[in-house]
C-alpha atoms as a PDB file:
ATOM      1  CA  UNK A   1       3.424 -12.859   9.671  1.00  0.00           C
ATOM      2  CA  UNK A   2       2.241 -13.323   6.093  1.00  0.00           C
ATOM      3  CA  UNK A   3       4.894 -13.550   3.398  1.00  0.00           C
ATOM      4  CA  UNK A   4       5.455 -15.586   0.292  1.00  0.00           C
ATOM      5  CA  UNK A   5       6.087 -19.503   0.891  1.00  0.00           C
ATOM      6  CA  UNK A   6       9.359 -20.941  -1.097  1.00  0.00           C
ATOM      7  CA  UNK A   7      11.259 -23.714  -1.129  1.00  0.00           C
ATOM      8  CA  UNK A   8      14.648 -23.230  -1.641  1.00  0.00           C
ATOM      9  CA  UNK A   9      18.008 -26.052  -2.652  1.00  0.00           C
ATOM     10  CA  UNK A  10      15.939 -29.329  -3.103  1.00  0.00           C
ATOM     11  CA  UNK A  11      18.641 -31.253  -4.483  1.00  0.00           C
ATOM     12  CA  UNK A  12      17.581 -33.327  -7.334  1.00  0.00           C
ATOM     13  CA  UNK A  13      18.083 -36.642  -6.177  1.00  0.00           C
ATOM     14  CA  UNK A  14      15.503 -36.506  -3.376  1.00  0.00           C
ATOM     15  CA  UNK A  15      12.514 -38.171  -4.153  1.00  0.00           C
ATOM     16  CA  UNK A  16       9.118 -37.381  -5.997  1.00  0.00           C
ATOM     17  CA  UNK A  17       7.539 -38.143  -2.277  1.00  0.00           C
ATOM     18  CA  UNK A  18      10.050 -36.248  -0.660  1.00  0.00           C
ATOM     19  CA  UNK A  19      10.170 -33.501  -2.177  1.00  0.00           C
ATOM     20  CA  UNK A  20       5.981 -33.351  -2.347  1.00  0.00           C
ATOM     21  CA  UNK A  21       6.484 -33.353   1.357  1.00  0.00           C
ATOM     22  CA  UNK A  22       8.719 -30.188   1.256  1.00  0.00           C
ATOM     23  CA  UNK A  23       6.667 -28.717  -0.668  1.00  0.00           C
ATOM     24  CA  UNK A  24       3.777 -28.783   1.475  1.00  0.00           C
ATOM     25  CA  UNK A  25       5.714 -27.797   4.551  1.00  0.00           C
ATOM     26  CA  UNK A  26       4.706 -24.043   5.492  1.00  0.00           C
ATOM     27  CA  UNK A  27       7.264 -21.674   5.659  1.00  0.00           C
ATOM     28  CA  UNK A  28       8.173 -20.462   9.024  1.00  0.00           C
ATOM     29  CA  UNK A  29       7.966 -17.082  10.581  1.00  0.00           C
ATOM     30  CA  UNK A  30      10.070 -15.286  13.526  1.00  0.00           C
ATOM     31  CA  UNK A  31       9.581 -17.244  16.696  1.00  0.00           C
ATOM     32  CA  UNK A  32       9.619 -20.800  14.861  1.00  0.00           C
ATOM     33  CA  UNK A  33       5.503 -20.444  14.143  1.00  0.00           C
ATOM     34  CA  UNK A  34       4.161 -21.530  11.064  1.00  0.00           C
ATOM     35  CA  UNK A  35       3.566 -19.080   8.401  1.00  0.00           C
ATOM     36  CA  UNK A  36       0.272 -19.186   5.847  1.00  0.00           C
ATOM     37  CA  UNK A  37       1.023 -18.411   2.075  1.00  0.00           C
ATOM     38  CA  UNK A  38       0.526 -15.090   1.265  1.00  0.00           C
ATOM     39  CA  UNK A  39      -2.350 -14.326  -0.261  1.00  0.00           C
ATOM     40  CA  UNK A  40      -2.086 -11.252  -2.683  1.00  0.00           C
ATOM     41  CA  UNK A  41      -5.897 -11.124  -4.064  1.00  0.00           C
ATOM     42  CA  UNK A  42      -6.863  -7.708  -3.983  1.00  0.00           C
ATOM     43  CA  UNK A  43      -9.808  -6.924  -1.108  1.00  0.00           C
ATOM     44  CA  UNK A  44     -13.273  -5.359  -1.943  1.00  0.00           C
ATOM     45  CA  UNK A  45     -13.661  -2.826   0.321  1.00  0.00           C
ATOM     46  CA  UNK A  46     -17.697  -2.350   1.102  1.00  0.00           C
ATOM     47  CA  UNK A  47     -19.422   1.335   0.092  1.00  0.00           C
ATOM     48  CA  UNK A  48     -19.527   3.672   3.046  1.00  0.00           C
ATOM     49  CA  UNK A  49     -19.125   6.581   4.298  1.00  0.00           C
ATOM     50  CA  UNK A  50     -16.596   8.200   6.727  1.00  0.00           C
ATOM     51  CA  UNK A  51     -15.338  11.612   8.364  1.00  0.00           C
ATOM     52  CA  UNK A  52     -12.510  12.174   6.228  1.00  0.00           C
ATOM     53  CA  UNK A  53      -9.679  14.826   7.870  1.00  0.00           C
ATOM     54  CA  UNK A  54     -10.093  16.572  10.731  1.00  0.00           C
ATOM     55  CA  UNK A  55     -10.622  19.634  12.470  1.00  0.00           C
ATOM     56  CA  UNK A  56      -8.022  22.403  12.626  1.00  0.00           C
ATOM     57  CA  UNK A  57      -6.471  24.424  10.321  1.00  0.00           C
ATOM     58  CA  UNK A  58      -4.064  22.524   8.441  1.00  0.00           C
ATOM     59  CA  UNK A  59      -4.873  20.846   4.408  1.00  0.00           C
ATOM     60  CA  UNK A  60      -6.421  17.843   6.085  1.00  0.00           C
ATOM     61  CA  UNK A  61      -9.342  20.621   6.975  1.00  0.00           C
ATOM     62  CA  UNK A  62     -12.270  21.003   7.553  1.00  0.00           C
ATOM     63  CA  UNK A  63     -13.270  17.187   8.798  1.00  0.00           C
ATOM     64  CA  UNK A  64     -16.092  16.390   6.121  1.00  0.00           C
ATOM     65  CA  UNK A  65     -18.480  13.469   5.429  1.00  0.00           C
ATOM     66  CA  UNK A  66     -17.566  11.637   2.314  1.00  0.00           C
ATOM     67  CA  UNK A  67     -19.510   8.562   0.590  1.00  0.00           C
ATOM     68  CA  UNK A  68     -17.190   5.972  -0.943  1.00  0.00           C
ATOM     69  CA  UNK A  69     -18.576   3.143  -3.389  1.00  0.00           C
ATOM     70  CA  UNK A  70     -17.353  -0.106  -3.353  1.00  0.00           C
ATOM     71  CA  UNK A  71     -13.929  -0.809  -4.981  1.00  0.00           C
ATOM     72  CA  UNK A  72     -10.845  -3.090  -4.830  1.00  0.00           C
ATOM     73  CA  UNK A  73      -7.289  -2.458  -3.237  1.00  0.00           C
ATOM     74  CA  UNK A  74      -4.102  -3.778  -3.507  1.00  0.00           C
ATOM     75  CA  UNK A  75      -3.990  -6.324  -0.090  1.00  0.00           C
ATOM     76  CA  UNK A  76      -0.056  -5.373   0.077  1.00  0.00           C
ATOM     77  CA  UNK A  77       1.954  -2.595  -1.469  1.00  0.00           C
ATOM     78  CA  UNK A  78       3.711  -3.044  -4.927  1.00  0.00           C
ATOM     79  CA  UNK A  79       7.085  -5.259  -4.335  1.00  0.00           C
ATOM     80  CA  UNK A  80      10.145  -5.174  -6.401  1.00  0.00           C
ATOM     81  CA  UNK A  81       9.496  -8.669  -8.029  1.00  0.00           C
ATOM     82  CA  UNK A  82       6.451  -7.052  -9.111  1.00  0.00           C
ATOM     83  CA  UNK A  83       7.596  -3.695 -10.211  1.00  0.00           C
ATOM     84  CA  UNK A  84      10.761  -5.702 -11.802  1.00  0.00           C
ATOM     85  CA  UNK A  85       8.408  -7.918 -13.998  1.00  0.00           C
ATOM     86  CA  UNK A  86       6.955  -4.658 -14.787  1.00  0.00           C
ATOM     87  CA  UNK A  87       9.815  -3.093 -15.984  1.00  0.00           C
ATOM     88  CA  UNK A  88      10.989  -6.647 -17.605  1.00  0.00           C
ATOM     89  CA  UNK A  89       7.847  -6.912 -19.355  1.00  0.00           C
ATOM     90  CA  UNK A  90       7.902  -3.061 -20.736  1.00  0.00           C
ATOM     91  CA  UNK A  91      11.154  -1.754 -20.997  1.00  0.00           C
ATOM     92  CA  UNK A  92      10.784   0.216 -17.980  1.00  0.00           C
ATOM     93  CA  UNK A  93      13.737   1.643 -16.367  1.00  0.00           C
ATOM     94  CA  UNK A  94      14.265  -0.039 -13.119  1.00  0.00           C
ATOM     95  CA  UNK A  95      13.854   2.002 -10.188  1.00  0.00           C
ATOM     96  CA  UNK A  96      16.350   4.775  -8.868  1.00  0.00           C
ATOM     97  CA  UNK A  97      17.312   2.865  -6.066  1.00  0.00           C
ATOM     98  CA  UNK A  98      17.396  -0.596  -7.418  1.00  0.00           C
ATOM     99  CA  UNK A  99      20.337  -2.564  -5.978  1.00  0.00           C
ATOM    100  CA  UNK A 100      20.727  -0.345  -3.256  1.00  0.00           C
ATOM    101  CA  UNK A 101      20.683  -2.879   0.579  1.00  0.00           C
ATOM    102  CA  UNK A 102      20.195   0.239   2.809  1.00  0.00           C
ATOM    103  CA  UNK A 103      16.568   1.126   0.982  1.00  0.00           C
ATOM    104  CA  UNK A 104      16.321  -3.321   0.512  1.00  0.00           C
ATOM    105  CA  UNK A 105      15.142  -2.461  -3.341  1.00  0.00           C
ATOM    106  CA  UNK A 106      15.929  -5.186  -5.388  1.00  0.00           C
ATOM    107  CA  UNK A 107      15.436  -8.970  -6.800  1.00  0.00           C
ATOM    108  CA  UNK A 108      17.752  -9.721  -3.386  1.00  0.00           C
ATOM    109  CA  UNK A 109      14.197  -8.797  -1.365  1.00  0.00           C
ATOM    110  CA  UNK A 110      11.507  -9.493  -3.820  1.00  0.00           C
ATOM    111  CA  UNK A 111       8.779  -9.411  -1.271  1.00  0.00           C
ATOM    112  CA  UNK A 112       9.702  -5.430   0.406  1.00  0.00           C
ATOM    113  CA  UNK A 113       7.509  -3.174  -1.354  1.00  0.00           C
ATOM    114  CA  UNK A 114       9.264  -0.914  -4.301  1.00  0.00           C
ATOM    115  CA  UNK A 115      10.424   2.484  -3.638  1.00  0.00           C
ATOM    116  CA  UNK A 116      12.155   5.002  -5.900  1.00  0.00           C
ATOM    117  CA  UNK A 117       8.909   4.764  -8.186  1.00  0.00           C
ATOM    118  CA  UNK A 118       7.568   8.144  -9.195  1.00  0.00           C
ATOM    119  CA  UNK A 119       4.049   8.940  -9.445  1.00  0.00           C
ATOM    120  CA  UNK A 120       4.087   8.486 -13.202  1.00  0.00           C
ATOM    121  CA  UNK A 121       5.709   5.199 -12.625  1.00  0.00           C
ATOM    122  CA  UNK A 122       3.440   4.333 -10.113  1.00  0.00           C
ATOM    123  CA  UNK A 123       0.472   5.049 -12.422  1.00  0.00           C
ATOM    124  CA  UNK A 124       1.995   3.308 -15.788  1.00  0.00           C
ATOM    125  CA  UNK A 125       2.444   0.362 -13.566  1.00  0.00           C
ATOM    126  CA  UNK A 126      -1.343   0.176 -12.415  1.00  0.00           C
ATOM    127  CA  UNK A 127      -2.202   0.630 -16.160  1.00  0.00           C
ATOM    128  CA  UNK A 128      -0.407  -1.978 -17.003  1.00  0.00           C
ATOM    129  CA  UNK A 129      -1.897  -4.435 -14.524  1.00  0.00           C
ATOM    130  CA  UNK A 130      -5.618  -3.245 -15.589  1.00  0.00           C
ATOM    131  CA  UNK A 131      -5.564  -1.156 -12.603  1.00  0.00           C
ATOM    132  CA  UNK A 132      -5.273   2.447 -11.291  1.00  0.00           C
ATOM    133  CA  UNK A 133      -4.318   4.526  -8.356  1.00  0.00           C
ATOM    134  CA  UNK A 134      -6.772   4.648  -5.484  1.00  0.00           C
ATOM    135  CA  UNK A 135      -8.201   8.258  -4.712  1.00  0.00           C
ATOM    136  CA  UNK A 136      -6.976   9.759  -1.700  1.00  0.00           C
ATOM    137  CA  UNK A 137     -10.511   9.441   0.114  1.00  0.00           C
ATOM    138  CA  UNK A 138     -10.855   5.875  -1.300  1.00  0.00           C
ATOM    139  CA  UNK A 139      -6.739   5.674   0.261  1.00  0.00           C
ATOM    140  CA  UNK A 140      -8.136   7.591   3.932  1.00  0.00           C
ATOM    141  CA  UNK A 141     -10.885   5.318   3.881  1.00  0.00           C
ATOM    142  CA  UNK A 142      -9.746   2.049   3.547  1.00  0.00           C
ATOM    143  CA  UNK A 143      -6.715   2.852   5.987  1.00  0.00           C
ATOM    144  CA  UNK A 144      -9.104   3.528   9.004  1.00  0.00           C
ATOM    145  CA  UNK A 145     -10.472  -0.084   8.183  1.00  0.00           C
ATOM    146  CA  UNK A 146     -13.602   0.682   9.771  1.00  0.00           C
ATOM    147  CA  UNK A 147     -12.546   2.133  12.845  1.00  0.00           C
ATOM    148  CA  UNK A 148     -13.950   5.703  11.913  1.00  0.00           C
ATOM    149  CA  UNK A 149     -12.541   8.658  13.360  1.00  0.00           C
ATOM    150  CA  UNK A 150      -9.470   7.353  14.862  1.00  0.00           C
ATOM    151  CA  UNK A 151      -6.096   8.689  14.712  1.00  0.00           C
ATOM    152  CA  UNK A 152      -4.497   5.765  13.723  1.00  0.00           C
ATOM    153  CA  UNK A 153      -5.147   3.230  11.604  1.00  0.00           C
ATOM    154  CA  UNK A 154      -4.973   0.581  14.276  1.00  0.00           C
ATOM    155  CA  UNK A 155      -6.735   3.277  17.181  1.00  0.00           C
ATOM    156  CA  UNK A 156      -5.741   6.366  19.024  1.00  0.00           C
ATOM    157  CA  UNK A 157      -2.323   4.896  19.950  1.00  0.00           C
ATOM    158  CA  UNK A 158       1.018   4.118  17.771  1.00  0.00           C
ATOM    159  CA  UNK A 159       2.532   1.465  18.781  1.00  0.00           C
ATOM    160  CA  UNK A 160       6.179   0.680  17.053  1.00  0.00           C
ATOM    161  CA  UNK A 161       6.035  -2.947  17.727  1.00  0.00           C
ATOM    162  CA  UNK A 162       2.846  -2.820  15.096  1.00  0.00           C
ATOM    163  CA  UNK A 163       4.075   0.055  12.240  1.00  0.00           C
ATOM    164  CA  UNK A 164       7.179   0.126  10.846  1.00  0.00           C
ATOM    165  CA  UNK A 165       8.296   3.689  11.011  1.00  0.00           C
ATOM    166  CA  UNK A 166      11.379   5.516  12.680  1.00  0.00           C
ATOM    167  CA  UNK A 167      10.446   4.587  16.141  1.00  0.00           C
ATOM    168  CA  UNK A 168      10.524   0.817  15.515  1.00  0.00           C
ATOM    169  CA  UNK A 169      14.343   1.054  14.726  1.00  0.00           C
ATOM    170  CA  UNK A 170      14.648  -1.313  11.516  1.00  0.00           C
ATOM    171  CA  UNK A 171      15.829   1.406   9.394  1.00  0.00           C
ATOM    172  CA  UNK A 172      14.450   0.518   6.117  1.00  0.00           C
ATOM    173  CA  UNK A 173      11.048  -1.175   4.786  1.00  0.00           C
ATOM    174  CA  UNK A 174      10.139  -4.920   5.639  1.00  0.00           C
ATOM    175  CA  UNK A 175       8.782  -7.819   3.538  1.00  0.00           C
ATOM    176  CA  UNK A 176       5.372  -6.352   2.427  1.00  0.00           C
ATOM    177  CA  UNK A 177       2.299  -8.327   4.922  1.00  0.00           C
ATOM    178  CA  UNK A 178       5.084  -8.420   7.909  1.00  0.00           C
ATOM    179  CA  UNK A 179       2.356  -7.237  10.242  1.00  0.00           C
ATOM    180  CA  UNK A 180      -1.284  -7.745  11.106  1.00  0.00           C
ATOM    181  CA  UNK A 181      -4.090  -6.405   9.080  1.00  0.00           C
ATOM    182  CA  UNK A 182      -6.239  -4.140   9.697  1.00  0.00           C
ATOM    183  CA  UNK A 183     -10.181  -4.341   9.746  1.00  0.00           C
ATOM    184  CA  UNK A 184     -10.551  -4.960   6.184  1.00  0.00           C
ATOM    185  CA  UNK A 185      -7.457  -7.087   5.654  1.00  0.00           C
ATOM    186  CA  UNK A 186      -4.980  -4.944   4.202  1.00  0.00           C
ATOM    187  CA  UNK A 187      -2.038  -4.784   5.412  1.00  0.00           C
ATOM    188  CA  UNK A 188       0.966  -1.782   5.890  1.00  0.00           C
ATOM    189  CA  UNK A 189      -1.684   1.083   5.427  1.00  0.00           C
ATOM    190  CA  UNK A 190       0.972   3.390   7.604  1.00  0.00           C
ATOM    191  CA  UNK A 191       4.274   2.319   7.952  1.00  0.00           C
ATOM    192  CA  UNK A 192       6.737   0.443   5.821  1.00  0.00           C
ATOM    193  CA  UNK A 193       6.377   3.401   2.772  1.00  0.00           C
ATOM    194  CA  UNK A 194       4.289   6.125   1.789  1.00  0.00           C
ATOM    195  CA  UNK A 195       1.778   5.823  -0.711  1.00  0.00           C
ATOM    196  CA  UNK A 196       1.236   7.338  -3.836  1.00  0.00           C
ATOM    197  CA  UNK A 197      -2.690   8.324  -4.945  1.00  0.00           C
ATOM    198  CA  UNK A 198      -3.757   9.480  -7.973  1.00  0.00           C
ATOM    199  CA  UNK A 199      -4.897  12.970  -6.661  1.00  0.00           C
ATOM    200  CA  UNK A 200      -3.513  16.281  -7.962  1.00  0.00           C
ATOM    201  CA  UNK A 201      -2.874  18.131  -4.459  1.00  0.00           C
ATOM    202  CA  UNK A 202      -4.767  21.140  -3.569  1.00  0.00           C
ATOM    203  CA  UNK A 203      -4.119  22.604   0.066  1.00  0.00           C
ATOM    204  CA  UNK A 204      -7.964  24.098   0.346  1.00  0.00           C
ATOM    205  CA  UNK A 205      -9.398  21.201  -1.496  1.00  0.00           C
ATOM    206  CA  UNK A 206     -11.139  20.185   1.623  1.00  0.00           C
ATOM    207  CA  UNK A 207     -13.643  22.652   1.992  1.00  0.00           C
ATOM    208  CA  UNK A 208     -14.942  22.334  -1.650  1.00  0.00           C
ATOM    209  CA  UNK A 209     -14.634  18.889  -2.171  1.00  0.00           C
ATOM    210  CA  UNK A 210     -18.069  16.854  -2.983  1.00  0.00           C
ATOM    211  CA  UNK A 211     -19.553  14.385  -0.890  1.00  0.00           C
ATOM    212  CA  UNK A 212     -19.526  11.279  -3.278  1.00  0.00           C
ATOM    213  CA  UNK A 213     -15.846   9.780  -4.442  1.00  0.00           C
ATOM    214  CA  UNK A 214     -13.988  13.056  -4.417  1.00  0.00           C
ATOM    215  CA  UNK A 215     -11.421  12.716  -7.393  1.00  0.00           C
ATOM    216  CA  UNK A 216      -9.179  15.752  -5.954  1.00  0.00           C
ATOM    217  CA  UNK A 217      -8.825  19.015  -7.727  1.00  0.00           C
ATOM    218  CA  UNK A 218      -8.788  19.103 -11.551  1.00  0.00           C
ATOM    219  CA  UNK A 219      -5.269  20.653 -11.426  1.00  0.00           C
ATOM    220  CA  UNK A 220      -2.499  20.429  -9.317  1.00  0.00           C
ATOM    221  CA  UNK A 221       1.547  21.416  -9.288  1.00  0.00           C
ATOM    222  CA  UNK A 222       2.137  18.349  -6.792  1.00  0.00           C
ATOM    223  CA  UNK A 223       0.941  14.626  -6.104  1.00  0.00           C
ATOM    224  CA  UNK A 224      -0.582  13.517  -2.824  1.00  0.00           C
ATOM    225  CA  UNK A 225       1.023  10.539  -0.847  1.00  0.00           C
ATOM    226  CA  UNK A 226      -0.607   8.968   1.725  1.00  0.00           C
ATOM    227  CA  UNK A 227       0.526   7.061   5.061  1.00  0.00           C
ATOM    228  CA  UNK A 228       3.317   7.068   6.743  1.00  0.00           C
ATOM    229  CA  UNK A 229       6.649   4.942   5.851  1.00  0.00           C
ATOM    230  CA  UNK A 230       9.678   3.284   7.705  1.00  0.00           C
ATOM    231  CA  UNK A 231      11.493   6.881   7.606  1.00  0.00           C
ATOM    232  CA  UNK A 232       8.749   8.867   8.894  1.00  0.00           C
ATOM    233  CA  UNK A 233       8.404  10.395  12.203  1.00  0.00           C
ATOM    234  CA  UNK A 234       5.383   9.872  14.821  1.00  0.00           C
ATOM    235  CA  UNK A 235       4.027  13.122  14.156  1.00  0.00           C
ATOM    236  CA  UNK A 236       3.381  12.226  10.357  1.00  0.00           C
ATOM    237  CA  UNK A 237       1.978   9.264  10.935  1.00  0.00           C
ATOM    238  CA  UNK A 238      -2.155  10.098  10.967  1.00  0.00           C
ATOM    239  CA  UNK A 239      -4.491   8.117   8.943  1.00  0.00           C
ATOM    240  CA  UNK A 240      -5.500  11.541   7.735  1.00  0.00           C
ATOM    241  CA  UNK A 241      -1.696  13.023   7.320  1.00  0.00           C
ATOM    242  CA  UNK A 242      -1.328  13.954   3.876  1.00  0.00           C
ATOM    243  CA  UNK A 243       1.816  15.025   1.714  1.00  0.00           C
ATOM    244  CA  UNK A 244       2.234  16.133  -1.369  1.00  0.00           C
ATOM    245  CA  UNK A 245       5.154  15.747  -4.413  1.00  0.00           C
ATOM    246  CA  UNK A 246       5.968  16.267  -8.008  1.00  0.00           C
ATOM    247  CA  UNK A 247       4.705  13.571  -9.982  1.00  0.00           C
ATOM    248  CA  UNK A 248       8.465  12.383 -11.205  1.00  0.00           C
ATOM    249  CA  UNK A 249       9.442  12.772  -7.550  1.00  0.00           C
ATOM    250  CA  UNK A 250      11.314   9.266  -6.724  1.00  0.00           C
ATOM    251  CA  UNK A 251      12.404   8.743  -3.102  1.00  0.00           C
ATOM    252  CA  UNK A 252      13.272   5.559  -1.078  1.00  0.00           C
ATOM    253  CA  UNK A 253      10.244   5.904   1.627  1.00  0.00           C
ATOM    254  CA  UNK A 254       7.606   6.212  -0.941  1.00  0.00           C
ATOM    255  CA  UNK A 255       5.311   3.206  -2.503  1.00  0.00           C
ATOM    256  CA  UNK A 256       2.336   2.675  -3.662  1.00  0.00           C
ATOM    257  CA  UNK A 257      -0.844  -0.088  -4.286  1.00  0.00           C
ATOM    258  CA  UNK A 258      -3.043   0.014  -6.456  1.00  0.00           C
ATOM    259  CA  UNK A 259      -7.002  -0.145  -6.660  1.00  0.00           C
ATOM    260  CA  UNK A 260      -9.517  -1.362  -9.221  1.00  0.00           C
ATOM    261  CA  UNK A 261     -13.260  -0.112  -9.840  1.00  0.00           C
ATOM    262  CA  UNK A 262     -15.767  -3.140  -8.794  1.00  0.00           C
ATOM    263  CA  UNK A 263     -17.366  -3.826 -12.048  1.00  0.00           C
ATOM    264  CA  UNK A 264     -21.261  -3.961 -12.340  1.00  0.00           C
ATOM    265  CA  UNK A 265     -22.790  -7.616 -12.541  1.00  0.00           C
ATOM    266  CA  UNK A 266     -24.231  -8.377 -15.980  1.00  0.00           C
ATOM    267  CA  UNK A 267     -27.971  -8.926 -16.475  1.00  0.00           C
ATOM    268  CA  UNK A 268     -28.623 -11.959 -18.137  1.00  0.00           C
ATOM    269  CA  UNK A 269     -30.719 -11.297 -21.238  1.00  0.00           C
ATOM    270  CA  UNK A 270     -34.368 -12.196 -20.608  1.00  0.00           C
END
C-alpha cells in the first residue's frame, strides 16, 4: 500500500523528542505492515513504441504501431485535496459530487481520486498546475507499462484482488496508490476511475491516425476516457477499451491525471 503518511492528535504537552519520534513512525497499512510515504512525483515514461488497439471491428481498430516520445505522468490520479486546493485557489466550483460518502468525494477522503470533474474541469485543472491532459496513445501506452500487447494492464488475466472495479465488491473508489504499480510505477491505470484524455473522439480515427504521438482527430462531438473505474464491469476493463463523453460530462466513476511534455536540456553557451 502507498498512501499519504499523517500524524494525527499529538497533544501538545508531549515532548519535542516525543513527538520527533511520532513523527518518524511510518504509517501503517492493512495487515499491521509498515507503509512508505507516498511519493507523488510525476514518472518519465521512456520513448517507445507499442501496438496500440487491437484487431476486430470495434473503435479500438485496426491494431496499429504508434511511436511515443518521452513525457511525464501523473504517478496517481487527481485527489480531492488536490482538486479542492484547485478550486480554493481559483474560484472553481467544487465538484458535483462533493460531500457525497457513497462516491467518497470530499476533504473527509482527501487521498481517493476526484470524480464529478468534467473534461473542461479536468483540463483547467492541468493548466493550472503547468500541466495538460495526456493523449490517449500516450494514456494506452503508459497503462500497458511495458508489457506490450496484453489485455490487461497487469497481463492477460483480471484479477479483483489487484483492480478495483465491480468485481472486487468495495463499491466506490479507494485512496489513490492502494495497489501495486505497474511496470513503470504508476499506479490505478484501470480501476478505481476512468480517465479523462485530452482527445476529441473519433470512432474511425484508428485507421488514419499517424504513427508518431497521435493527437486524436481535429474535431470531435465527445471526449475520450480511458481505463476502467470501481463501477465498471469486466468486459470494459481492456487497456485498449475506450469511451467517449461530452466534455462537461461529470459522473462519479470518472477521473483523471495529468501529463507534462519532458522539456529539452539546455546547451550551455560555448
Amino acid at each position: 500500500m502507498h498512501r499519504v503518511s499523517r500524524i494525527i492528535g499529538v497533544a501538545l504537552v508531549l515532548s519535542l523528542a516525543l513527538a520527533a519520534s511520532l513523527a518518524g513512525t511510518p504509517a501503517m497499512a492493512k495487515g499491521g505492515k509498515p507503509r512508505a510515504p507516498r511519493d507523488t512525483a510525476m514518472v518519465r515514461v521512456p520513448a517507445g513504441e507499442f501496438v496500440m488497439g487491437r484487431e476486430g471491428t470495434g473503435d479500438n481498430s485496426p491494431a496499429h504501431a504508434v511511436r511515443i516520445s518521452a513525457f511525464y505522468l501523473d504517478r496517481y490520479e487527481v485527489t480531492n485535496a488536490e482538486y479542492e486546493a484547485f478550486c480554493e485557489a481559483t474560484g472553481t466550483d467544487l465538484p458535483f459530487f462533493w460531500g457525497m460518502k457513497d462516491f467518497r468525494c470530499g476533504p473527509a477522503y482527501a487521498d481517493h481520486p476526484v470524480v464529478g470533474v468534467s473534461w473542461r474541469g479536468a483540463q483547467d485543472y492541468a493548466k493550472w498546475r503547468g500541466k495538460r491532459l495526456p493523449t490517449e496513445a500516450e494514456w494506452e501506452y503508459a497503462a500497458r507499462g511495458g508489457l506490450g500487447s496484453m489485455k490487461y494492464v497487469d497481463g492477460n488475466t483480471l484479477d479483483s484482488s489487484k483492480v478495483n472495479f465491480t468485481r472486487s465488491g468495495l463499491k466506490g473508489p479507494v485512496e489513490a496508490g492502494s495497489y501495486a504499480p505497474n511496470g513503470y510505477g504508476l499506479y490505478d491505470m484501470a480501476g478505481n476511475v476512468q480517465e479523462w484524455v485530452s482527445d476529441p473522439y473519433g470512432a474511425e480515427y484508428y485507421g488514419s491516425s499517424p504513427a508518431q504521438d497521435p493527437q486524436g482527430p481535429e474535431k470531435g462531438r465527445f471526449r475520450v476516457l480511458r481505463g476502467g473505474g470501481w463501477y465498471t464491469g469486466p468486459g470494459c476493463m481492456g487497456v485498449d477499451y475506450r469511451l467517449a463523453l461530452p466534455s462537461n460530462w461529470v459522473d462519479f466513476n470518472v477521473g483523471f491525471r495529468c501529463a507534462r511534455d519532458v522539456r529539452p536540456e539546455r546547451v550551455p553557451d560555448k
